[in-house]
N, C-alpha and C. Protein backbone atom coordinates (compact mmCIF):
# COMPACT_ATOMS: atom_id res chain seq x y z
N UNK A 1 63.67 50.96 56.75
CA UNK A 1 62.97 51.74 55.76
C UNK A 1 63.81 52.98 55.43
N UNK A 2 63.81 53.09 54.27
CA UNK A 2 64.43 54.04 53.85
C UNK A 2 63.63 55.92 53.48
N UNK A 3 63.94 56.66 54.28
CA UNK A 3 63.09 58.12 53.84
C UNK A 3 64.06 59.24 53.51
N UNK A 4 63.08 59.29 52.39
CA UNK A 4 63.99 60.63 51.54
C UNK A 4 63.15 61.74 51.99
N UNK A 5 63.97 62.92 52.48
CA UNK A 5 63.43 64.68 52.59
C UNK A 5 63.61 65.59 52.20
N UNK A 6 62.74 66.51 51.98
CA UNK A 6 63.36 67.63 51.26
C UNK A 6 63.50 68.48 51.97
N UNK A 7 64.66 69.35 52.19
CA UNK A 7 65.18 70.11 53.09
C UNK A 7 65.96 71.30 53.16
N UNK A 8 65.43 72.24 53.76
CA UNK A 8 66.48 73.41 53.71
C UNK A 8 67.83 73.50 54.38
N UNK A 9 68.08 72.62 54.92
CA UNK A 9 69.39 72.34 55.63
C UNK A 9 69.91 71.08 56.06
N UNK A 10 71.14 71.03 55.97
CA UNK A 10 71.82 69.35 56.38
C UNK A 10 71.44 68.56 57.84
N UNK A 11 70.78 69.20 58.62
CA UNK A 11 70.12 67.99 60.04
C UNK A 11 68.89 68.37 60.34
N UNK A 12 68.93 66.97 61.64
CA UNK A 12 67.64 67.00 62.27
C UNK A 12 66.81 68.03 62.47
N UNK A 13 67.52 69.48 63.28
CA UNK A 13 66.66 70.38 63.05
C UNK A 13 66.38 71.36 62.05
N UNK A 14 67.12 70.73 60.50
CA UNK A 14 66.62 71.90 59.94
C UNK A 14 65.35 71.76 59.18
N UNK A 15 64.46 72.46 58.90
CA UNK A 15 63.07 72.52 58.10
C UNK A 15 62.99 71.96 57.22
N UNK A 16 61.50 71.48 57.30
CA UNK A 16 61.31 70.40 55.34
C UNK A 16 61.14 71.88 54.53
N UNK A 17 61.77 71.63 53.55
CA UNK A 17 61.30 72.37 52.56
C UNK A 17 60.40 71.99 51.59
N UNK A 18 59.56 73.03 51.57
CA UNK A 18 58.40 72.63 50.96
C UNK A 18 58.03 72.66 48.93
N UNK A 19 59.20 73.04 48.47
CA UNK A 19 59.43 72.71 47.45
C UNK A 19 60.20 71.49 47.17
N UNK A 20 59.84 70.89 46.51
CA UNK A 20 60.52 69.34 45.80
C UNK A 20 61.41 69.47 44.31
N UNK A 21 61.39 70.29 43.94
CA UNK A 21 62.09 70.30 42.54
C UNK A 21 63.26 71.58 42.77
N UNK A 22 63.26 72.14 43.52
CA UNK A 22 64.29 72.97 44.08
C UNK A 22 64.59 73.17 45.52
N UNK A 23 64.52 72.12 46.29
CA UNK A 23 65.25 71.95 47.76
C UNK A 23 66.14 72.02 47.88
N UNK A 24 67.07 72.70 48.31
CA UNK A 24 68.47 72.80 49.25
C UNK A 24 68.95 71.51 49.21
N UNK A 25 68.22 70.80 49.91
CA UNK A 25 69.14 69.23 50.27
C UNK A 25 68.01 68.07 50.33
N UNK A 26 68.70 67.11 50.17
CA UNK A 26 67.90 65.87 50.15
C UNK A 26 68.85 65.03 51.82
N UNK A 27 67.82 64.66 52.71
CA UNK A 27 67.92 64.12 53.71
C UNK A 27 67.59 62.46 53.66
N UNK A 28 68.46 61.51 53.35
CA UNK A 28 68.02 59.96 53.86
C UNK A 28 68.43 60.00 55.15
N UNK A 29 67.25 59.22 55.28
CA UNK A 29 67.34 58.39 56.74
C UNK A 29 67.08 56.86 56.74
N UNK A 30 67.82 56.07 57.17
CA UNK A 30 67.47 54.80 57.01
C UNK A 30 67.13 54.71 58.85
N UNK A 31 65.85 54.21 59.14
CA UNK A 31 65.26 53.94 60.71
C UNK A 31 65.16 52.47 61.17
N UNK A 32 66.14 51.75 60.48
CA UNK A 32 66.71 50.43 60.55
C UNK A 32 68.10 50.25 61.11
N UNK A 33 68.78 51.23 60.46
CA UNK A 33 70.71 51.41 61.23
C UNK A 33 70.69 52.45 61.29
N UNK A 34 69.71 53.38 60.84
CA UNK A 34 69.75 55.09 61.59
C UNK A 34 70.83 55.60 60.68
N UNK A 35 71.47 55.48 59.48
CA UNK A 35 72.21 56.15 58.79
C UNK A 35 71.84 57.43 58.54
N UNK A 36 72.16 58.20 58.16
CA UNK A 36 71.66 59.55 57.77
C UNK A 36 72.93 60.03 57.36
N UNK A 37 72.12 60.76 55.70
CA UNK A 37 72.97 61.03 54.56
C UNK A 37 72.58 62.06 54.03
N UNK A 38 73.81 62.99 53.55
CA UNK A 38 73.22 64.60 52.93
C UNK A 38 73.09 64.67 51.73
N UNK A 39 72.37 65.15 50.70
CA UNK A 39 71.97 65.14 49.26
C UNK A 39 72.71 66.79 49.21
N UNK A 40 73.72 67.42 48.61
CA UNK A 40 73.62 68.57 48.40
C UNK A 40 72.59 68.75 47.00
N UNK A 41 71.71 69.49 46.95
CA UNK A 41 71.01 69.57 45.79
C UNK A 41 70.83 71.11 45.38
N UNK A 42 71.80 72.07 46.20
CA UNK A 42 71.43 73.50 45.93
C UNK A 42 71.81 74.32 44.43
N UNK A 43 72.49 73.48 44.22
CA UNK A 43 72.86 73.75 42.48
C UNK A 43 71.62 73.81 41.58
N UNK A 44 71.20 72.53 41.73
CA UNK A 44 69.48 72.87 41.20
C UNK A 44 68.51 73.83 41.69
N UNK A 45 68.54 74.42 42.72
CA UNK A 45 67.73 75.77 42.87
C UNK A 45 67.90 76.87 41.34
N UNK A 46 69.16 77.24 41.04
CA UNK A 46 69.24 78.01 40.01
C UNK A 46 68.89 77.76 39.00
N UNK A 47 69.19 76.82 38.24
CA UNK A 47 68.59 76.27 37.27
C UNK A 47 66.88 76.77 36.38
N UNK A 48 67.36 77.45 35.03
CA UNK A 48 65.79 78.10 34.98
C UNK A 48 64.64 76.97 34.98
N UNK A 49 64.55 75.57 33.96
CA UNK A 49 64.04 74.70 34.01
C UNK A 49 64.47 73.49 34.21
N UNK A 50 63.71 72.82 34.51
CA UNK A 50 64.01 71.16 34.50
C UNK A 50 64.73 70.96 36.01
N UNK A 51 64.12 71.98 37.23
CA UNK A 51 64.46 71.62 38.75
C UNK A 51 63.94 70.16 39.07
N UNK A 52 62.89 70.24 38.91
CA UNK A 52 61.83 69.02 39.66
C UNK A 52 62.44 67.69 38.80
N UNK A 53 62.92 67.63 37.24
CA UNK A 53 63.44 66.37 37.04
C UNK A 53 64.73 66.07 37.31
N UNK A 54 65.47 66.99 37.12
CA UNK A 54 66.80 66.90 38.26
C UNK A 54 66.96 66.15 39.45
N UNK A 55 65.65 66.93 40.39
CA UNK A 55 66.18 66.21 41.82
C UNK A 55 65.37 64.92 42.01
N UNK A 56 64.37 64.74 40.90
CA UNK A 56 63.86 63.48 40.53
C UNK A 56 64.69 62.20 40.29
N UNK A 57 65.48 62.59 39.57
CA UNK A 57 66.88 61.83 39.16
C UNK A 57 67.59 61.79 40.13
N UNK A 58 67.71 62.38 41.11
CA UNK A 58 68.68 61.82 42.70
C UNK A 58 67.76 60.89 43.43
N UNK A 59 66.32 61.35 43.68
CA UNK A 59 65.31 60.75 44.06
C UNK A 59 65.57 59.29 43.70
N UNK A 60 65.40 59.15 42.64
CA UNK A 60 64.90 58.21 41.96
C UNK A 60 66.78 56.73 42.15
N UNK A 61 67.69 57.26 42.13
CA UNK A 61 68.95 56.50 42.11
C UNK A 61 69.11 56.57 43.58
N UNK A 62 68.42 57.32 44.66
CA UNK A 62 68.37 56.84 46.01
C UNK A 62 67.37 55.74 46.29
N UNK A 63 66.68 55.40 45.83
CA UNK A 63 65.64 54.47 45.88
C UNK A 63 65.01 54.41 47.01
N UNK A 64 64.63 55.61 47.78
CA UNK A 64 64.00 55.32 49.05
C UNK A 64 62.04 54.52 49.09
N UNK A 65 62.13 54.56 50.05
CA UNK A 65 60.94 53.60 50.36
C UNK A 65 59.63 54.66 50.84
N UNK A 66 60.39 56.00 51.13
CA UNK A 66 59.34 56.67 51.58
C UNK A 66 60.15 58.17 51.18
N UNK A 67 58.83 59.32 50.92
CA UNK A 67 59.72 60.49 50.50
C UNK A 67 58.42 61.27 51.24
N UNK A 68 59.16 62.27 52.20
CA UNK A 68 58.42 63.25 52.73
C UNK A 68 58.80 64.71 52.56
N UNK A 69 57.63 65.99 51.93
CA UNK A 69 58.09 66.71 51.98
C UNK A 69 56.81 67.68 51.61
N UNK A 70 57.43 69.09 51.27
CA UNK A 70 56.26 69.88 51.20
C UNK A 70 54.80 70.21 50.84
N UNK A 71 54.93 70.49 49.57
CA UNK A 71 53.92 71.03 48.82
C UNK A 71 53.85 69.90 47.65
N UNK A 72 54.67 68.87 47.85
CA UNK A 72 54.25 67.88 46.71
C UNK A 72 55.20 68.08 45.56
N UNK A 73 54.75 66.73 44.76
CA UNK A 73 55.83 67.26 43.51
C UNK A 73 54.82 67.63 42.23
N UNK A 74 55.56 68.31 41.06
CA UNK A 74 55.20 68.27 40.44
C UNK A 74 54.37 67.42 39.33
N UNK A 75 53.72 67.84 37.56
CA UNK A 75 53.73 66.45 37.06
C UNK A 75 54.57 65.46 36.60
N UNK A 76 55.78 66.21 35.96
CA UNK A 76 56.85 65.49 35.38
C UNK A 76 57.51 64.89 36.34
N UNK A 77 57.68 65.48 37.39
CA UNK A 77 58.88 64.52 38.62
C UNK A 77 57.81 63.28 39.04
N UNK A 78 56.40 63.67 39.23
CA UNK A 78 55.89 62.50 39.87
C UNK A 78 55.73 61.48 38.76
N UNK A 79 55.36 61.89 37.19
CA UNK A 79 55.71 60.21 36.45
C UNK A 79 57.09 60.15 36.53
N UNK A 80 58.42 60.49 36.64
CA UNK A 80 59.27 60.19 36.61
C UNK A 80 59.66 59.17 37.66
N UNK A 81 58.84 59.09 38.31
CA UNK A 81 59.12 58.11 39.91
C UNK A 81 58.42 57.39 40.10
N UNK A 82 57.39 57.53 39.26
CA UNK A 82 56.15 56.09 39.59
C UNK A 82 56.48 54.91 39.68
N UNK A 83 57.71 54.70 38.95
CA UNK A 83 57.88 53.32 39.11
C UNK A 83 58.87 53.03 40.06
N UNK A 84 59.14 53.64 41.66
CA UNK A 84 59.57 53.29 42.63
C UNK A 84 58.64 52.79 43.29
N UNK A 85 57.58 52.75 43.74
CA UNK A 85 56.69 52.34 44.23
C UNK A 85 56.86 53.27 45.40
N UNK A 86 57.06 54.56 45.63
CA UNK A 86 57.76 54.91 47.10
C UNK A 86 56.14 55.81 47.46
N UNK A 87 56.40 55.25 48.55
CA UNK A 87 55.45 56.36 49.10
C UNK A 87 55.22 58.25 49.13
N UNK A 88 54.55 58.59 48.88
CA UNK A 88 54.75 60.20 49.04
C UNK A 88 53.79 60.88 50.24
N UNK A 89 54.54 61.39 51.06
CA UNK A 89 53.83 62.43 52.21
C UNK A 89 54.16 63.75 51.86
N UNK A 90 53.21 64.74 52.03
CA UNK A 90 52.88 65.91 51.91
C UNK A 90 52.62 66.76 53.15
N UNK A 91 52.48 68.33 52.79
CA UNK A 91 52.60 68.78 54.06
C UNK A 91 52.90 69.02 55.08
N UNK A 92 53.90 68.42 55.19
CA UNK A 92 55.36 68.64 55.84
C UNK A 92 55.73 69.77 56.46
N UNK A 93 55.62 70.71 55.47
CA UNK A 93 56.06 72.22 55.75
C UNK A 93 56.35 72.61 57.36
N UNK A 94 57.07 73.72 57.52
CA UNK A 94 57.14 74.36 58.24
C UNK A 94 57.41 73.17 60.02
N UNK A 95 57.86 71.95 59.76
CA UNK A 95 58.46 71.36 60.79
C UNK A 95 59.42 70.51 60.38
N UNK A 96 60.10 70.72 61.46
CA UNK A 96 62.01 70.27 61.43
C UNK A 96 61.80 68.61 60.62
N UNK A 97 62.80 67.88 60.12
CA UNK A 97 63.19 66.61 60.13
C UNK A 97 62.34 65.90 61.31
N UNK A 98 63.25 66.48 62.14
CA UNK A 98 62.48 65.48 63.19
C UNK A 98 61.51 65.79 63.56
N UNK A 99 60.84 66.52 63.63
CA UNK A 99 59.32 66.62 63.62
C UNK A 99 58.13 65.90 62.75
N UNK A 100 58.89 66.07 61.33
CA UNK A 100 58.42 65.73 60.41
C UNK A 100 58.27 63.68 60.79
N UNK A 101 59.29 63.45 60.88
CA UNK A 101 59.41 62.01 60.97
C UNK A 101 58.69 61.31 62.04
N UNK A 102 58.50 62.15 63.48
CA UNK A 102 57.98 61.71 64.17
C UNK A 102 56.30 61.47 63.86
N UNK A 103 55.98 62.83 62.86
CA UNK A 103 54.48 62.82 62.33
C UNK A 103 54.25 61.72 61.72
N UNK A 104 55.55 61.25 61.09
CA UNK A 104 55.27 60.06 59.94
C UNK A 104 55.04 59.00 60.74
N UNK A 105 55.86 58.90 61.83
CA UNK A 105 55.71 57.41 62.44
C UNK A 105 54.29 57.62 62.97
N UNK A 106 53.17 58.49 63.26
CA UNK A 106 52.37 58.32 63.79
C UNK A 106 50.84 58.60 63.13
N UNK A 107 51.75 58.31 61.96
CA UNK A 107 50.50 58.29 60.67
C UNK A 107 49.91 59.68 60.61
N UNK A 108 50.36 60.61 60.81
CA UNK A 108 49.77 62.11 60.92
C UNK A 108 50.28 63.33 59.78
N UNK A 109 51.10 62.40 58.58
CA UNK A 109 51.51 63.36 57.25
C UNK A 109 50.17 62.61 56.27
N UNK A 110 49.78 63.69 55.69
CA UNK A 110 49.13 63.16 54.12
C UNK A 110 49.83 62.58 53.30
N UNK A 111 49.49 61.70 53.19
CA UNK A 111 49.90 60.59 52.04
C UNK A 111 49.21 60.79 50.50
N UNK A 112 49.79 61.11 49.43
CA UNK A 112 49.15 61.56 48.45
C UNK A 112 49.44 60.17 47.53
């Protein structure tokens, strides 16, 4: 399975970030061969508009199977992705990658 994160920093321990349209970095993890891959996405922080379809558009050409992260996405990023079929977890905030993931495996993120 493939999970996309949104993140304030490149590893395991760094924090989900809880914005989705202007995260620092995008974190895959594949928990099949355990790959793990860095999204730099901090360029889009500056950006006055059009953050959330930006990193929608990385989102979306990563094709993950599952995307965990803060406060949710917006409206435009979330039709922009509907047609991945990917799952979305919320609430995330304020715990590491791996924290975060371990919540996921144990069914304990909101699923929106």
């Amino acid at each position: 399975m493939k999970i996309a994160f949104t993140s304030t920093g490149p590893d395991w321990d760094s924090i989900i970030d809880a914005r989705f349209g202007r995260t620092g970095f995008i974190v895959m993890y594949n928990d099949e061969d355990h790959d793990f891959r860095v999204i730099d996405n901090r360029a889009v922080a500056d950006v006055t508009h059009g953050a959330g379809t930006a990193t929608a558009q990385k989102i979306y050409e990563l094709k993950p199977d599952v995307l965990i992260t803060g406060n949710g996405l917006g409206e435009t990023a979330s039709n922009a992705l509907k047609h991945l079929e990917m799952k979305v977890f919320v609430e995330a905030h304020n715990l590491t990658l791996r924290q975060a993931y371990e919540q996921f495996k144990k069914n304990r993120l909101k699923q929106v």
